[in-house]
N, C-alpha and C. Protein backbone atom coordinates (compact mmCIF):
# COMPACT_ATOMS: atom_id res chain seq x y z
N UNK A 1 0.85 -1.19 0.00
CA UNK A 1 0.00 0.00 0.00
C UNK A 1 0.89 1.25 0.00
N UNK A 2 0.52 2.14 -1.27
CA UNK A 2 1.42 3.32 -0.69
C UNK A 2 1.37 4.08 0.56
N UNK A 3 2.12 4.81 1.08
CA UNK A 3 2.01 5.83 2.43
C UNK A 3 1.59 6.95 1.45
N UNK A 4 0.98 7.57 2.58
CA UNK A 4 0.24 8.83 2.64
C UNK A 4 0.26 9.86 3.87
N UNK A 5 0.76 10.71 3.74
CA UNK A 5 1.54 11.83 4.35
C UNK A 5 0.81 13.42 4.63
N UNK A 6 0.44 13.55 5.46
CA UNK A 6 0.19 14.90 5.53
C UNK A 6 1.17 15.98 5.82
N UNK A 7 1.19 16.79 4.57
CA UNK A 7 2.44 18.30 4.16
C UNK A 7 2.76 18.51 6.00
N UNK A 8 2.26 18.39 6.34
CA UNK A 8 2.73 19.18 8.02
C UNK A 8 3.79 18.06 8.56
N UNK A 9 3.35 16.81 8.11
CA UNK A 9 4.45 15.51 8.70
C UNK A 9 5.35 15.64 8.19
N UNK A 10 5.56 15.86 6.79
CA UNK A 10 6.53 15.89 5.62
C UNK A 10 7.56 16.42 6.48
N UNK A 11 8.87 15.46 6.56
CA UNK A 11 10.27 15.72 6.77
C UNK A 11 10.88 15.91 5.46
N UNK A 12 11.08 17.00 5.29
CA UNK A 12 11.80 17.08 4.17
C UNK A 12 13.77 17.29 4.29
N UNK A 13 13.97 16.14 5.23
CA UNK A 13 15.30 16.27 5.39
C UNK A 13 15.23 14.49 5.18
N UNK A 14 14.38 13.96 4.67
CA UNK A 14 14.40 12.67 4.28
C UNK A 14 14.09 12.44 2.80
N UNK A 15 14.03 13.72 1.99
CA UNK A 15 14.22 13.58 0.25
C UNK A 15 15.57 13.98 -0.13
N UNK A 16 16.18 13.21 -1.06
CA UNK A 16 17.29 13.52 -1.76
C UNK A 16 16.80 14.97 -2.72
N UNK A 17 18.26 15.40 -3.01
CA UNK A 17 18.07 16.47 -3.81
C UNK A 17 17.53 16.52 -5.13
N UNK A 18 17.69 15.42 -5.62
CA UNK A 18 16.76 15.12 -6.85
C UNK A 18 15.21 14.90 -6.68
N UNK A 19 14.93 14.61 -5.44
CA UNK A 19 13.34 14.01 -5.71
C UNK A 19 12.40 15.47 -5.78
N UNK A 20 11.38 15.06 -6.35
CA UNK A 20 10.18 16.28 -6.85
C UNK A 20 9.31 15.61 -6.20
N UNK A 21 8.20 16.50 -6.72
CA UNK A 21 6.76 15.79 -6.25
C UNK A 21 5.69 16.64 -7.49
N UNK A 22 5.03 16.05 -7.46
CA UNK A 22 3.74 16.29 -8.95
C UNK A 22 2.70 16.67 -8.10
N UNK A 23 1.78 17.71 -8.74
CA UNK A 23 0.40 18.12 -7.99
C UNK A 23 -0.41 17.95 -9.07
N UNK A 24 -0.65 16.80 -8.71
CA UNK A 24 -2.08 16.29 -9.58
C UNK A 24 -3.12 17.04 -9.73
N UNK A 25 -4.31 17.10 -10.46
CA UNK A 25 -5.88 17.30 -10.24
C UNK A 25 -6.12 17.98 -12.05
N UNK A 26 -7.38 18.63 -11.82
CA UNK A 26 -8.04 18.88 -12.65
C UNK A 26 -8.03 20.44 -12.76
N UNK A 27 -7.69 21.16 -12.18
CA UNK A 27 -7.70 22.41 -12.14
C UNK A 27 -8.62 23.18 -12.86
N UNK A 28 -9.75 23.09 -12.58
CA UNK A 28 -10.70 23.71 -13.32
C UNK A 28 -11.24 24.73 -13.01
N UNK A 29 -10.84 25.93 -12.31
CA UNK A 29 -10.04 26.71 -12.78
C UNK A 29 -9.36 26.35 -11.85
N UNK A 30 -7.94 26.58 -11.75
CA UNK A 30 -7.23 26.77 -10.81
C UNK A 30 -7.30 28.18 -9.85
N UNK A 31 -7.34 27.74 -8.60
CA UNK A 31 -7.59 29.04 -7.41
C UNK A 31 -6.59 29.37 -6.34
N UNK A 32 -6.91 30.11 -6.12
CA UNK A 32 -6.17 30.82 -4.57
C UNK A 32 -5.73 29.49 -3.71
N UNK A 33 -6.84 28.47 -3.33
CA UNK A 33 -6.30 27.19 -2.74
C UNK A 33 -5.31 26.39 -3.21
N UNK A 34 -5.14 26.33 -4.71
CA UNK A 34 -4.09 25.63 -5.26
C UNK A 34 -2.70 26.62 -5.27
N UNK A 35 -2.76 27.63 -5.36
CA UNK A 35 -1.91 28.50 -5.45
C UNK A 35 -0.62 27.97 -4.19
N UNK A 36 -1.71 28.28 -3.20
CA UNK A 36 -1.26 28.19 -1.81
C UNK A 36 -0.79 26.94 -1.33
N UNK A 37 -1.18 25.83 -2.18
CA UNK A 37 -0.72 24.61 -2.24
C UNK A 37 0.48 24.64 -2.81
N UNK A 38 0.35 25.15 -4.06
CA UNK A 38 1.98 25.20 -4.56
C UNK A 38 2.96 25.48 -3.90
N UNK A 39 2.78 26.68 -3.26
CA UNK A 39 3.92 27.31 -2.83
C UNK A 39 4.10 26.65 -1.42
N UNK A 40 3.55 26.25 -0.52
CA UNK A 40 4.05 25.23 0.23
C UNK A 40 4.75 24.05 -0.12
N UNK A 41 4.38 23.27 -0.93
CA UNK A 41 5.33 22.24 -1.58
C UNK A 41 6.70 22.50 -2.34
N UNK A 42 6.39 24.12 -2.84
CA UNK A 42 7.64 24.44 -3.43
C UNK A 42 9.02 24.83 -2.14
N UNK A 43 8.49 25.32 -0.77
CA UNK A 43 9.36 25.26 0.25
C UNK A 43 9.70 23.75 0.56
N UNK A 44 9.33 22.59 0.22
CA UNK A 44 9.69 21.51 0.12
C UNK A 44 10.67 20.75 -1.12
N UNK A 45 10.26 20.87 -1.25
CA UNK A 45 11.24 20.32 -3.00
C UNK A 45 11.60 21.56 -3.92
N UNK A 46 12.85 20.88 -4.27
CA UNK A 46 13.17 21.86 -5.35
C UNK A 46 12.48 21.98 -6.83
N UNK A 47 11.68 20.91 -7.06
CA UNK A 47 11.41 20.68 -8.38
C UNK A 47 9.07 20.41 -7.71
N UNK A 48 8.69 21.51 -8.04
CA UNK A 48 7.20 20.36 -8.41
C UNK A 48 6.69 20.89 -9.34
N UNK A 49 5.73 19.74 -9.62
CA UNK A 49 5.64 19.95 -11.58
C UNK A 49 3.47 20.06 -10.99
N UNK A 50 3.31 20.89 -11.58
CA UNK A 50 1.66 20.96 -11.76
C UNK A 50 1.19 20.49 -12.75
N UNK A 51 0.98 19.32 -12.28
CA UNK A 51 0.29 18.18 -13.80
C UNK A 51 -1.15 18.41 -13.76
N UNK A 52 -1.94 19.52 -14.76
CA UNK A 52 -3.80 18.98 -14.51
C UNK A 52 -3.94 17.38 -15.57
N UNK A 53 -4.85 16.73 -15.25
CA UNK A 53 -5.34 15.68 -15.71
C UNK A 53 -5.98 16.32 -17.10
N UNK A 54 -6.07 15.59 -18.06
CA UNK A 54 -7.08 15.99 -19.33
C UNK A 54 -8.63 15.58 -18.83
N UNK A 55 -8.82 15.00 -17.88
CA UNK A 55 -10.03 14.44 -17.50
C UNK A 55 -10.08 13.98 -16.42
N UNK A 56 -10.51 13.76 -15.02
CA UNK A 56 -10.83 13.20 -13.76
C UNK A 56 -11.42 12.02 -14.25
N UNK A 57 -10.96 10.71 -13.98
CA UNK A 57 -11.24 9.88 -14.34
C UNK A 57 -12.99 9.36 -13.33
N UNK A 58 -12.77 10.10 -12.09
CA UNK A 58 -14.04 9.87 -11.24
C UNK A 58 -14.96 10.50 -11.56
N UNK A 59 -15.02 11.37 -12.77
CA UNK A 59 -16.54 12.58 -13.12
C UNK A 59 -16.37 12.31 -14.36
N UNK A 60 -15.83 10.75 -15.40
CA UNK A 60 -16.72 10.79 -16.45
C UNK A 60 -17.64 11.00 -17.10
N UNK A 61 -18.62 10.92 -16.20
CA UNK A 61 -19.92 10.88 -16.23
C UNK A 61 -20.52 12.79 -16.56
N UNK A 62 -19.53 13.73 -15.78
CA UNK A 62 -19.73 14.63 -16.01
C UNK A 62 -19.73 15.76 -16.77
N UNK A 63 -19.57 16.86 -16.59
CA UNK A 63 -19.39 17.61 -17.72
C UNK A 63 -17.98 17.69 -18.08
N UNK A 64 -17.78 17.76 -19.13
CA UNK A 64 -16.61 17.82 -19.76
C UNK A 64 -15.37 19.22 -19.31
N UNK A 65 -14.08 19.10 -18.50
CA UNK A 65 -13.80 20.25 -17.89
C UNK A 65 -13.44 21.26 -19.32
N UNK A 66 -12.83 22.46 -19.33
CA UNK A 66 -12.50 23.17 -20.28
C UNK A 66 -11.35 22.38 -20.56
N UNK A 67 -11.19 22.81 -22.01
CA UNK A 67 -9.96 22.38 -23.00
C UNK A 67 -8.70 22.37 -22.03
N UNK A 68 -7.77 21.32 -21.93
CA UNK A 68 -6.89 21.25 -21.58
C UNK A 68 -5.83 22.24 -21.41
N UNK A 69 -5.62 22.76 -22.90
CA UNK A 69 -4.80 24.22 -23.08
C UNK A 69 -5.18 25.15 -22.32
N UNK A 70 -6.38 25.31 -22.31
CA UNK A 70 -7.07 26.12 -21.79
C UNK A 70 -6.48 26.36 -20.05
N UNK A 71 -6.93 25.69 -19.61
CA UNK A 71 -6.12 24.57 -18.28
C UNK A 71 -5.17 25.47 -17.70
N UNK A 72 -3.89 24.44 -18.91
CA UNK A 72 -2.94 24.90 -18.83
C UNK A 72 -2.11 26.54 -18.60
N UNK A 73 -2.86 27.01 -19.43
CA UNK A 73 -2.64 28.48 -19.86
C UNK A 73 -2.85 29.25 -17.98
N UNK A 74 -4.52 28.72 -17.76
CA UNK A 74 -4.53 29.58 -16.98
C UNK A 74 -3.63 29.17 -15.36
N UNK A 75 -3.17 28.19 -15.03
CA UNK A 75 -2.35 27.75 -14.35
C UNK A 75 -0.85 28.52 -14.05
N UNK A 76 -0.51 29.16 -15.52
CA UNK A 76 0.23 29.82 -16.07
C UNK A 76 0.08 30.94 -15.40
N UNK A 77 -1.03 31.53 -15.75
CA UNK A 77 -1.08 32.89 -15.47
C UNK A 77 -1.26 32.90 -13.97
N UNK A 78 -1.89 32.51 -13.15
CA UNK A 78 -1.91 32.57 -11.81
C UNK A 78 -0.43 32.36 -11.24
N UNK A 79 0.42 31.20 -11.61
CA UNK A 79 1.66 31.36 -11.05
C UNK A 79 2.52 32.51 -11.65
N UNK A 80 2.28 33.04 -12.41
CA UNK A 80 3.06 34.12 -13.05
C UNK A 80 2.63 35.51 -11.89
N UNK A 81 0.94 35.77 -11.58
CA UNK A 81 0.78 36.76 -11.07
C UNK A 81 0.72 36.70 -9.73
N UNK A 82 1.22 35.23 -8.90
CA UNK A 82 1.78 35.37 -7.92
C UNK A 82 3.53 35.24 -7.19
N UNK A 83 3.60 35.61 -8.75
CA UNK A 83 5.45 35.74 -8.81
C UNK A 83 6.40 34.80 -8.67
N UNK A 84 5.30 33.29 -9.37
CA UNK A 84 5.62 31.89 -9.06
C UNK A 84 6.01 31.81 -10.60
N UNK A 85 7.15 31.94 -11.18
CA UNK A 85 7.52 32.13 -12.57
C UNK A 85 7.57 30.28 -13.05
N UNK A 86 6.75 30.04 -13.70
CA UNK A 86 7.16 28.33 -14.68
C UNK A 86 7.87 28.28 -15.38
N UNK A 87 8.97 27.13 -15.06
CA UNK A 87 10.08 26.54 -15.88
C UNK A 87 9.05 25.58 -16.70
N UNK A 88 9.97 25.73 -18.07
CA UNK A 88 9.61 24.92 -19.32
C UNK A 88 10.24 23.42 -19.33
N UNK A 89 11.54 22.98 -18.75
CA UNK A 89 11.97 22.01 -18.91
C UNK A 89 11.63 21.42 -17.76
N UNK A 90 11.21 20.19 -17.81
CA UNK A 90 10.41 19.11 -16.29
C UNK A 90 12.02 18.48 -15.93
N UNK A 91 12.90 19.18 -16.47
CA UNK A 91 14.56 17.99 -15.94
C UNK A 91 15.40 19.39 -15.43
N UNK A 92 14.51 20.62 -15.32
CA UNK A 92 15.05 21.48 -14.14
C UNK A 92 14.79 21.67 -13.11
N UNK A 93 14.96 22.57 -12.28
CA UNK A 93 14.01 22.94 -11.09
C UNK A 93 13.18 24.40 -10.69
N UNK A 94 12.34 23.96 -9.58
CA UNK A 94 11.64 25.20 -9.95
C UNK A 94 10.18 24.98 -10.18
N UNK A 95 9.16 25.58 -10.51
CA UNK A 95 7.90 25.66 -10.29
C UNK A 95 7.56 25.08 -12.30
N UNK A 96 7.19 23.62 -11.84
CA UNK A 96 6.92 23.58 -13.73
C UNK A 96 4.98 23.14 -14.12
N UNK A 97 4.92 24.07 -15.22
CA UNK A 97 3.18 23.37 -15.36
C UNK A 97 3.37 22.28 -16.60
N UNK A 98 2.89 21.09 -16.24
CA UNK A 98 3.39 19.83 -16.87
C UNK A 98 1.88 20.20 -18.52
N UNK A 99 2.62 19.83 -19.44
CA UNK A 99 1.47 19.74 -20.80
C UNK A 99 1.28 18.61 -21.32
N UNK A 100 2.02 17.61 -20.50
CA UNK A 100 1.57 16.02 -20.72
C UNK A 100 -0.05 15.37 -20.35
N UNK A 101 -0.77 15.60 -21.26
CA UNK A 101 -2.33 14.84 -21.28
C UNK A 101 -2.36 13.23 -20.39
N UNK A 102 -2.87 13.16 -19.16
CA UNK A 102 -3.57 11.90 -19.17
C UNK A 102 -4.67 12.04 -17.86
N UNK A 103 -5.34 10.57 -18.14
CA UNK A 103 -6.49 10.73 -17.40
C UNK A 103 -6.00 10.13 -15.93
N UNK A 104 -5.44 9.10 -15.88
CA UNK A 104 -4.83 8.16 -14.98
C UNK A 104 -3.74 8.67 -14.11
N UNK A 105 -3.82 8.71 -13.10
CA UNK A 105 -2.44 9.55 -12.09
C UNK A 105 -1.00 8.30 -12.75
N UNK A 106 -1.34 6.97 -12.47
CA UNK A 106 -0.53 5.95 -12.86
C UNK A 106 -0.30 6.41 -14.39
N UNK A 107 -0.89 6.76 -14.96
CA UNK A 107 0.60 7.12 -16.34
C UNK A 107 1.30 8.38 -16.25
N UNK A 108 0.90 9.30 -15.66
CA UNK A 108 1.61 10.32 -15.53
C UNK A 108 2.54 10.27 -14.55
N UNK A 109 2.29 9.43 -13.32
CA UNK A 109 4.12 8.60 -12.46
C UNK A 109 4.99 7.87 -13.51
N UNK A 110 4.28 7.22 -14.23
CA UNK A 110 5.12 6.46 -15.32
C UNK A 110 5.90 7.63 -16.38
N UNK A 111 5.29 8.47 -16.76
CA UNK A 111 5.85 9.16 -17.96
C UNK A 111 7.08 9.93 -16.93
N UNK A 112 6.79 10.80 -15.98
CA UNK A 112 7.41 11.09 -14.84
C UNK A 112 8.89 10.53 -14.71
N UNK A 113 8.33 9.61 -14.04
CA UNK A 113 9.36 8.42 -13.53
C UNK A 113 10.74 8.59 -14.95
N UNK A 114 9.65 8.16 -16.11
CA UNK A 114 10.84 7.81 -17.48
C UNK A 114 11.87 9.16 -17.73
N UNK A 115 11.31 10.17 -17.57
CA UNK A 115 11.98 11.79 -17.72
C UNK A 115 12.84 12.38 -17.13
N UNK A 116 12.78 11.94 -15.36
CA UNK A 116 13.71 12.62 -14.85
C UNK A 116 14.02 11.45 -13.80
N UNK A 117 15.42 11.88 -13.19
CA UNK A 117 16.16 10.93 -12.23
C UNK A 117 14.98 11.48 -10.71
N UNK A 118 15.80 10.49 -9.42
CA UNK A 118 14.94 11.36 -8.02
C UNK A 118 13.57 10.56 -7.87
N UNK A 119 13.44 10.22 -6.92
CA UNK A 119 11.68 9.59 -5.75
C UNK A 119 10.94 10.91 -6.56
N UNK A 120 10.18 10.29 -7.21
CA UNK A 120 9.09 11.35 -7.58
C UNK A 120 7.74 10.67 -6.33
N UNK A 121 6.92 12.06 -5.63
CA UNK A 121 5.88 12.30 -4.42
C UNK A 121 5.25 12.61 -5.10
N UNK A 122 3.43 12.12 -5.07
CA UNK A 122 2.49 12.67 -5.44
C UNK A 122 1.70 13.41 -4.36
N UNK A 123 1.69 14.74 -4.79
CA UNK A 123 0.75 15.86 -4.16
C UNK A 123 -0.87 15.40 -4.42
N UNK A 124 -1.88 15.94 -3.64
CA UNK A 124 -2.85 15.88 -3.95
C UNK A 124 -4.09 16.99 -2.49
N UNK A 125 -5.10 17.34 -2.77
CA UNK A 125 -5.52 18.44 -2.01
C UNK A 125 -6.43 17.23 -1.10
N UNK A 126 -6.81 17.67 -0.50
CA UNK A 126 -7.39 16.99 1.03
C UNK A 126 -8.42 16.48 0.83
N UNK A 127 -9.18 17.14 -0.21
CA UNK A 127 -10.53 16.61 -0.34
C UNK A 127 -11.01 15.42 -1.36
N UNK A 128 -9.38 14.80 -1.87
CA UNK A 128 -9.23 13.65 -2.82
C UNK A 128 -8.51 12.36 -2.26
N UNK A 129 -8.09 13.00 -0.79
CA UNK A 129 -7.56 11.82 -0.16
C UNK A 129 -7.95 10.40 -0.17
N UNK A 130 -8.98 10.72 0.47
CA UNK A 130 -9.60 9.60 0.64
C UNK A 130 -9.82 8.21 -0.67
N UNK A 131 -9.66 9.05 -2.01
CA UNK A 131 -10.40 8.04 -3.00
C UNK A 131 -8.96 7.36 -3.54
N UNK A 132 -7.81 7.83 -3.26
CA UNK A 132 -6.42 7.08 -3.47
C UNK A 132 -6.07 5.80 -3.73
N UNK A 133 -6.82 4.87 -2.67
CA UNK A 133 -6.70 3.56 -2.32
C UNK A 133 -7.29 3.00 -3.66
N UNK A 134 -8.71 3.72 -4.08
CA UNK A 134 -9.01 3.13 -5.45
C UNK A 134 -8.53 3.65 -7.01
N UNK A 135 -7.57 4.13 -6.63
CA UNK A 135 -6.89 4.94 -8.25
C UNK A 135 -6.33 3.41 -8.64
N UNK A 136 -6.52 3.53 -10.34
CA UNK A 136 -5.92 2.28 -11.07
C UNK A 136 -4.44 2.08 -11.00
N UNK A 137 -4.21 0.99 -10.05
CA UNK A 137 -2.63 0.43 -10.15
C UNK A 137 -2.32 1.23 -9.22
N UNK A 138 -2.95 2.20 -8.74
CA UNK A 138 -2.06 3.35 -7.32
C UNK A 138 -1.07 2.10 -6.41
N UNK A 139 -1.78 0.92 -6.36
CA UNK A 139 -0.67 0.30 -4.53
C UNK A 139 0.46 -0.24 -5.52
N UNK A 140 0.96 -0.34 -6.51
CA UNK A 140 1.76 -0.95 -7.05
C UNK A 140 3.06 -0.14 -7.54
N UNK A 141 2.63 1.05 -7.77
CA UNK A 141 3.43 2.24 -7.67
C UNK A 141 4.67 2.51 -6.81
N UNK A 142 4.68 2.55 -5.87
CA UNK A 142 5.00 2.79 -4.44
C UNK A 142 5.28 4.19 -4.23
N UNK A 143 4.33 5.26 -4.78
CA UNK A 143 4.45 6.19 -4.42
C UNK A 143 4.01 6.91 -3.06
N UNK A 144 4.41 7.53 -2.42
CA UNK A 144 4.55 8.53 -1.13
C UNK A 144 3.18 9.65 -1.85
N UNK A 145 2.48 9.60 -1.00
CA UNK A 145 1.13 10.72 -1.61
C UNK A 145 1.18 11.56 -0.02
N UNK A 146 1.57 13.13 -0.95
CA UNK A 146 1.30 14.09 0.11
C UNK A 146 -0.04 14.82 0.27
N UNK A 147 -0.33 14.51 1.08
CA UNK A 147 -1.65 15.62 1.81
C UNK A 147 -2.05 16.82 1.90
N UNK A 148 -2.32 17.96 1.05
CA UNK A 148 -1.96 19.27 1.11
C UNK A 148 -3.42 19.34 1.55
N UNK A 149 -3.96 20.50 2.57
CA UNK A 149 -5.47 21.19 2.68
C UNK A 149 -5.04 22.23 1.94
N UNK A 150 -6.25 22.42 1.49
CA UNK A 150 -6.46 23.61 0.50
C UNK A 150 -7.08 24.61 1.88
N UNK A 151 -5.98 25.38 1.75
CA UNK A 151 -6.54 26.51 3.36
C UNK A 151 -7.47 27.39 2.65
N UNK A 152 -7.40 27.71 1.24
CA UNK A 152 -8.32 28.97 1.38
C UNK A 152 -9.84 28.14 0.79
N UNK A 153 -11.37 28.61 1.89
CA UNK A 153 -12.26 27.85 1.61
C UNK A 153 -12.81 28.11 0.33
N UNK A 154 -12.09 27.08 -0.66
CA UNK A 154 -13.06 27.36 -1.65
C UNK A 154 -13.03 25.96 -2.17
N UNK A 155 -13.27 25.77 -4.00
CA UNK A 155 -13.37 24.63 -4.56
C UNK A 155 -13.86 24.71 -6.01
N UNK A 156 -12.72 24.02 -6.62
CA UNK A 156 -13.29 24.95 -8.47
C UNK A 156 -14.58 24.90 -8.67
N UNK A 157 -15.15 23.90 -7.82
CA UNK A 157 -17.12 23.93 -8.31
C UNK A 157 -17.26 25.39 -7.90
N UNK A 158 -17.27 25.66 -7.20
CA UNK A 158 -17.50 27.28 -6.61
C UNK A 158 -17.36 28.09 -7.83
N UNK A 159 -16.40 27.98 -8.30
CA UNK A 159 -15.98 29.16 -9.32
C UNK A 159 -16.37 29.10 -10.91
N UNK A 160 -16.59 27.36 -10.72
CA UNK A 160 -17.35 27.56 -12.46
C UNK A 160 -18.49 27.67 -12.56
N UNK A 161 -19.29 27.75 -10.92
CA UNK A 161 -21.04 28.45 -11.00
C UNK A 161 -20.99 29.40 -10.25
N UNK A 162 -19.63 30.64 -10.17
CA UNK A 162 -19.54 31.87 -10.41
C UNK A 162 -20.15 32.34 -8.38
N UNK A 163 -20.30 30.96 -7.38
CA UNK A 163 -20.38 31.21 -6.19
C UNK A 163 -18.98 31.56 -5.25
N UNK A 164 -17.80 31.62 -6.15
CA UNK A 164 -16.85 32.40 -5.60
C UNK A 164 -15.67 33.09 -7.04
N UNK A 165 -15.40 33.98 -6.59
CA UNK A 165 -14.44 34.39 -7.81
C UNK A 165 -13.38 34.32 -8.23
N UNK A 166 -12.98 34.23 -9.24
CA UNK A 166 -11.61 33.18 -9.68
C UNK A 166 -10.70 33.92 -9.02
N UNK A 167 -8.95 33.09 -9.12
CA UNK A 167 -7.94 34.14 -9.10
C UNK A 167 -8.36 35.43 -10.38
N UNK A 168 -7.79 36.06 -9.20
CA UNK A 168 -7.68 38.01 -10.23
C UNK A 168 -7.03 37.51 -11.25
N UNK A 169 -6.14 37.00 -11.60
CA UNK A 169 -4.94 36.69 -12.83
C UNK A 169 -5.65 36.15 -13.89
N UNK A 170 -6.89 35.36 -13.68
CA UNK A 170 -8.09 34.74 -14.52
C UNK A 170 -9.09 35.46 -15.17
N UNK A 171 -9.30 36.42 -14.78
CA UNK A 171 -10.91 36.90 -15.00
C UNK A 171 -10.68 37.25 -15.89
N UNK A 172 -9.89 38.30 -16.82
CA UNK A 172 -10.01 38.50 -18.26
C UNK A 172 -9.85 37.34 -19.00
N UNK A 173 -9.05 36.27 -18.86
CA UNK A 173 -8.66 35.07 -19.32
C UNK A 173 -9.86 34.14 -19.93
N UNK A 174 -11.03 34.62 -18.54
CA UNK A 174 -12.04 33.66 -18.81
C UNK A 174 -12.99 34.25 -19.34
N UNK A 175 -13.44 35.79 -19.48
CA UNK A 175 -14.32 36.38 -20.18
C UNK A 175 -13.90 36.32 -21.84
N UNK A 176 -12.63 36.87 -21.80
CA UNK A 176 -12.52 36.83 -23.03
C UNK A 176 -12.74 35.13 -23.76
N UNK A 177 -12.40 33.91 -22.92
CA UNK A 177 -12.45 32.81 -23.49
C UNK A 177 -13.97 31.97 -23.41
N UNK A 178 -15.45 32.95 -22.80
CA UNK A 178 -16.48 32.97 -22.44
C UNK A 178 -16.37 31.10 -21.96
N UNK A 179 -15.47 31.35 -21.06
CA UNK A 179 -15.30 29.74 -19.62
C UNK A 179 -16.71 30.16 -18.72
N UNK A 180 -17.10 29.12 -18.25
CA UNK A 180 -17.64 29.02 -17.00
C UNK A 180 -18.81 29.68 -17.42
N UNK A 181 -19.87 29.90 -16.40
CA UNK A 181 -21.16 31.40 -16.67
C UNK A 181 -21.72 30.59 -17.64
N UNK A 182 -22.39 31.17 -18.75
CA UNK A 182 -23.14 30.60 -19.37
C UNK A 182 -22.82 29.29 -20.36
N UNK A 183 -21.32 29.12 -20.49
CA UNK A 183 -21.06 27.92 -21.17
C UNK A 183 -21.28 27.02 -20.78
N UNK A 184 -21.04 27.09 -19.29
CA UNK A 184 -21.12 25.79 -18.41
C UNK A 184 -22.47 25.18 -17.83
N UNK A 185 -23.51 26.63 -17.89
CA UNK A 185 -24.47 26.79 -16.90
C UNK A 185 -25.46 26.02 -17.19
């Protein structure tokens, strides 16, 4: 079974200098809570890579999130306008937003794993803990899954039915790209 770690336990005088850690999810939009996630993990490792999923494999069923690029982009801009600058190469260090598509956390440890040397840690926010045990192939992995709470109360559902408001770094991003509000509604 992998271990599972909550960011506050995290000794980080027990990772080598190579190891990273990946912050999984869907980022739909990405918010103030993830932000704040980052940058705690980034006082931990030298390297974490913000991988969104092309799809949550647990809300098939649901609506389809915005275009991946899309995603991506705005992930971008929030770490940019909180002075969290993204590296392009995933074999440097530093704050990277990953543009590798998958649905499965297990291929994106795999693609991971193949790219760079170092214990790659999977990040993940508090309110996904729990469903870990059933991710495809997760116990075989042997990955270390860190625990981050998302301190600030929110949750991208909030923001794509417009009951809380995106990061500031977003809002032209998403008007002009008419996200969320009536596309979604």
């Amino acid at each position: 079974m992998p271990s599972l770690v909550q960011i506050a336990d995290f000794d980080p005088s027990t990772r080598q200098p190579e190891d990273y850690v990946v912050f999984g999810g869907t980022f739909d939009p990405i918010h103030e809570g993830h932000v704040n996630a980052v940058r705690r993990l980034a006082r931990l490792f030298p390297l974490v890579i913000v991988a969104p999923t092309s799809q949550n494999p647990w809300k098939l069923d649901q609506a389809q999130p915005v275009p991946f690029a899309l995603r991506v982009a705005m992930i971008q801009l929030a770490l940019d306008a909180e002075e969290m600058p993204h590296i392009r190469d995933l074999t440097d260090f530093g704050i990277a937003v990953a543009d590798k598509e998958y649905i499965y956390a297990e291929d994106a440890v795999r693609y991971f794993r193949a790219l760079r040397p170092g214990k790659l840690y999977w990040a993940c926010g508090e309110d996904i803990a729990h469903t870990i045990q059933h991710w495809r192939n997760w116990e075989t992995l042997g990955v270390t899954t860190i625990v981050v709470p998302i301190e600030i109360d929110t949750h991208s559902t909030l923001v794509r039915n417009g009951n809380y408001p995106p990061h500031p770094a977003l809002v032209e991003f998403i008007k002009e790209h008419a996200l969320y509000g009536e596309r979604r509604g």
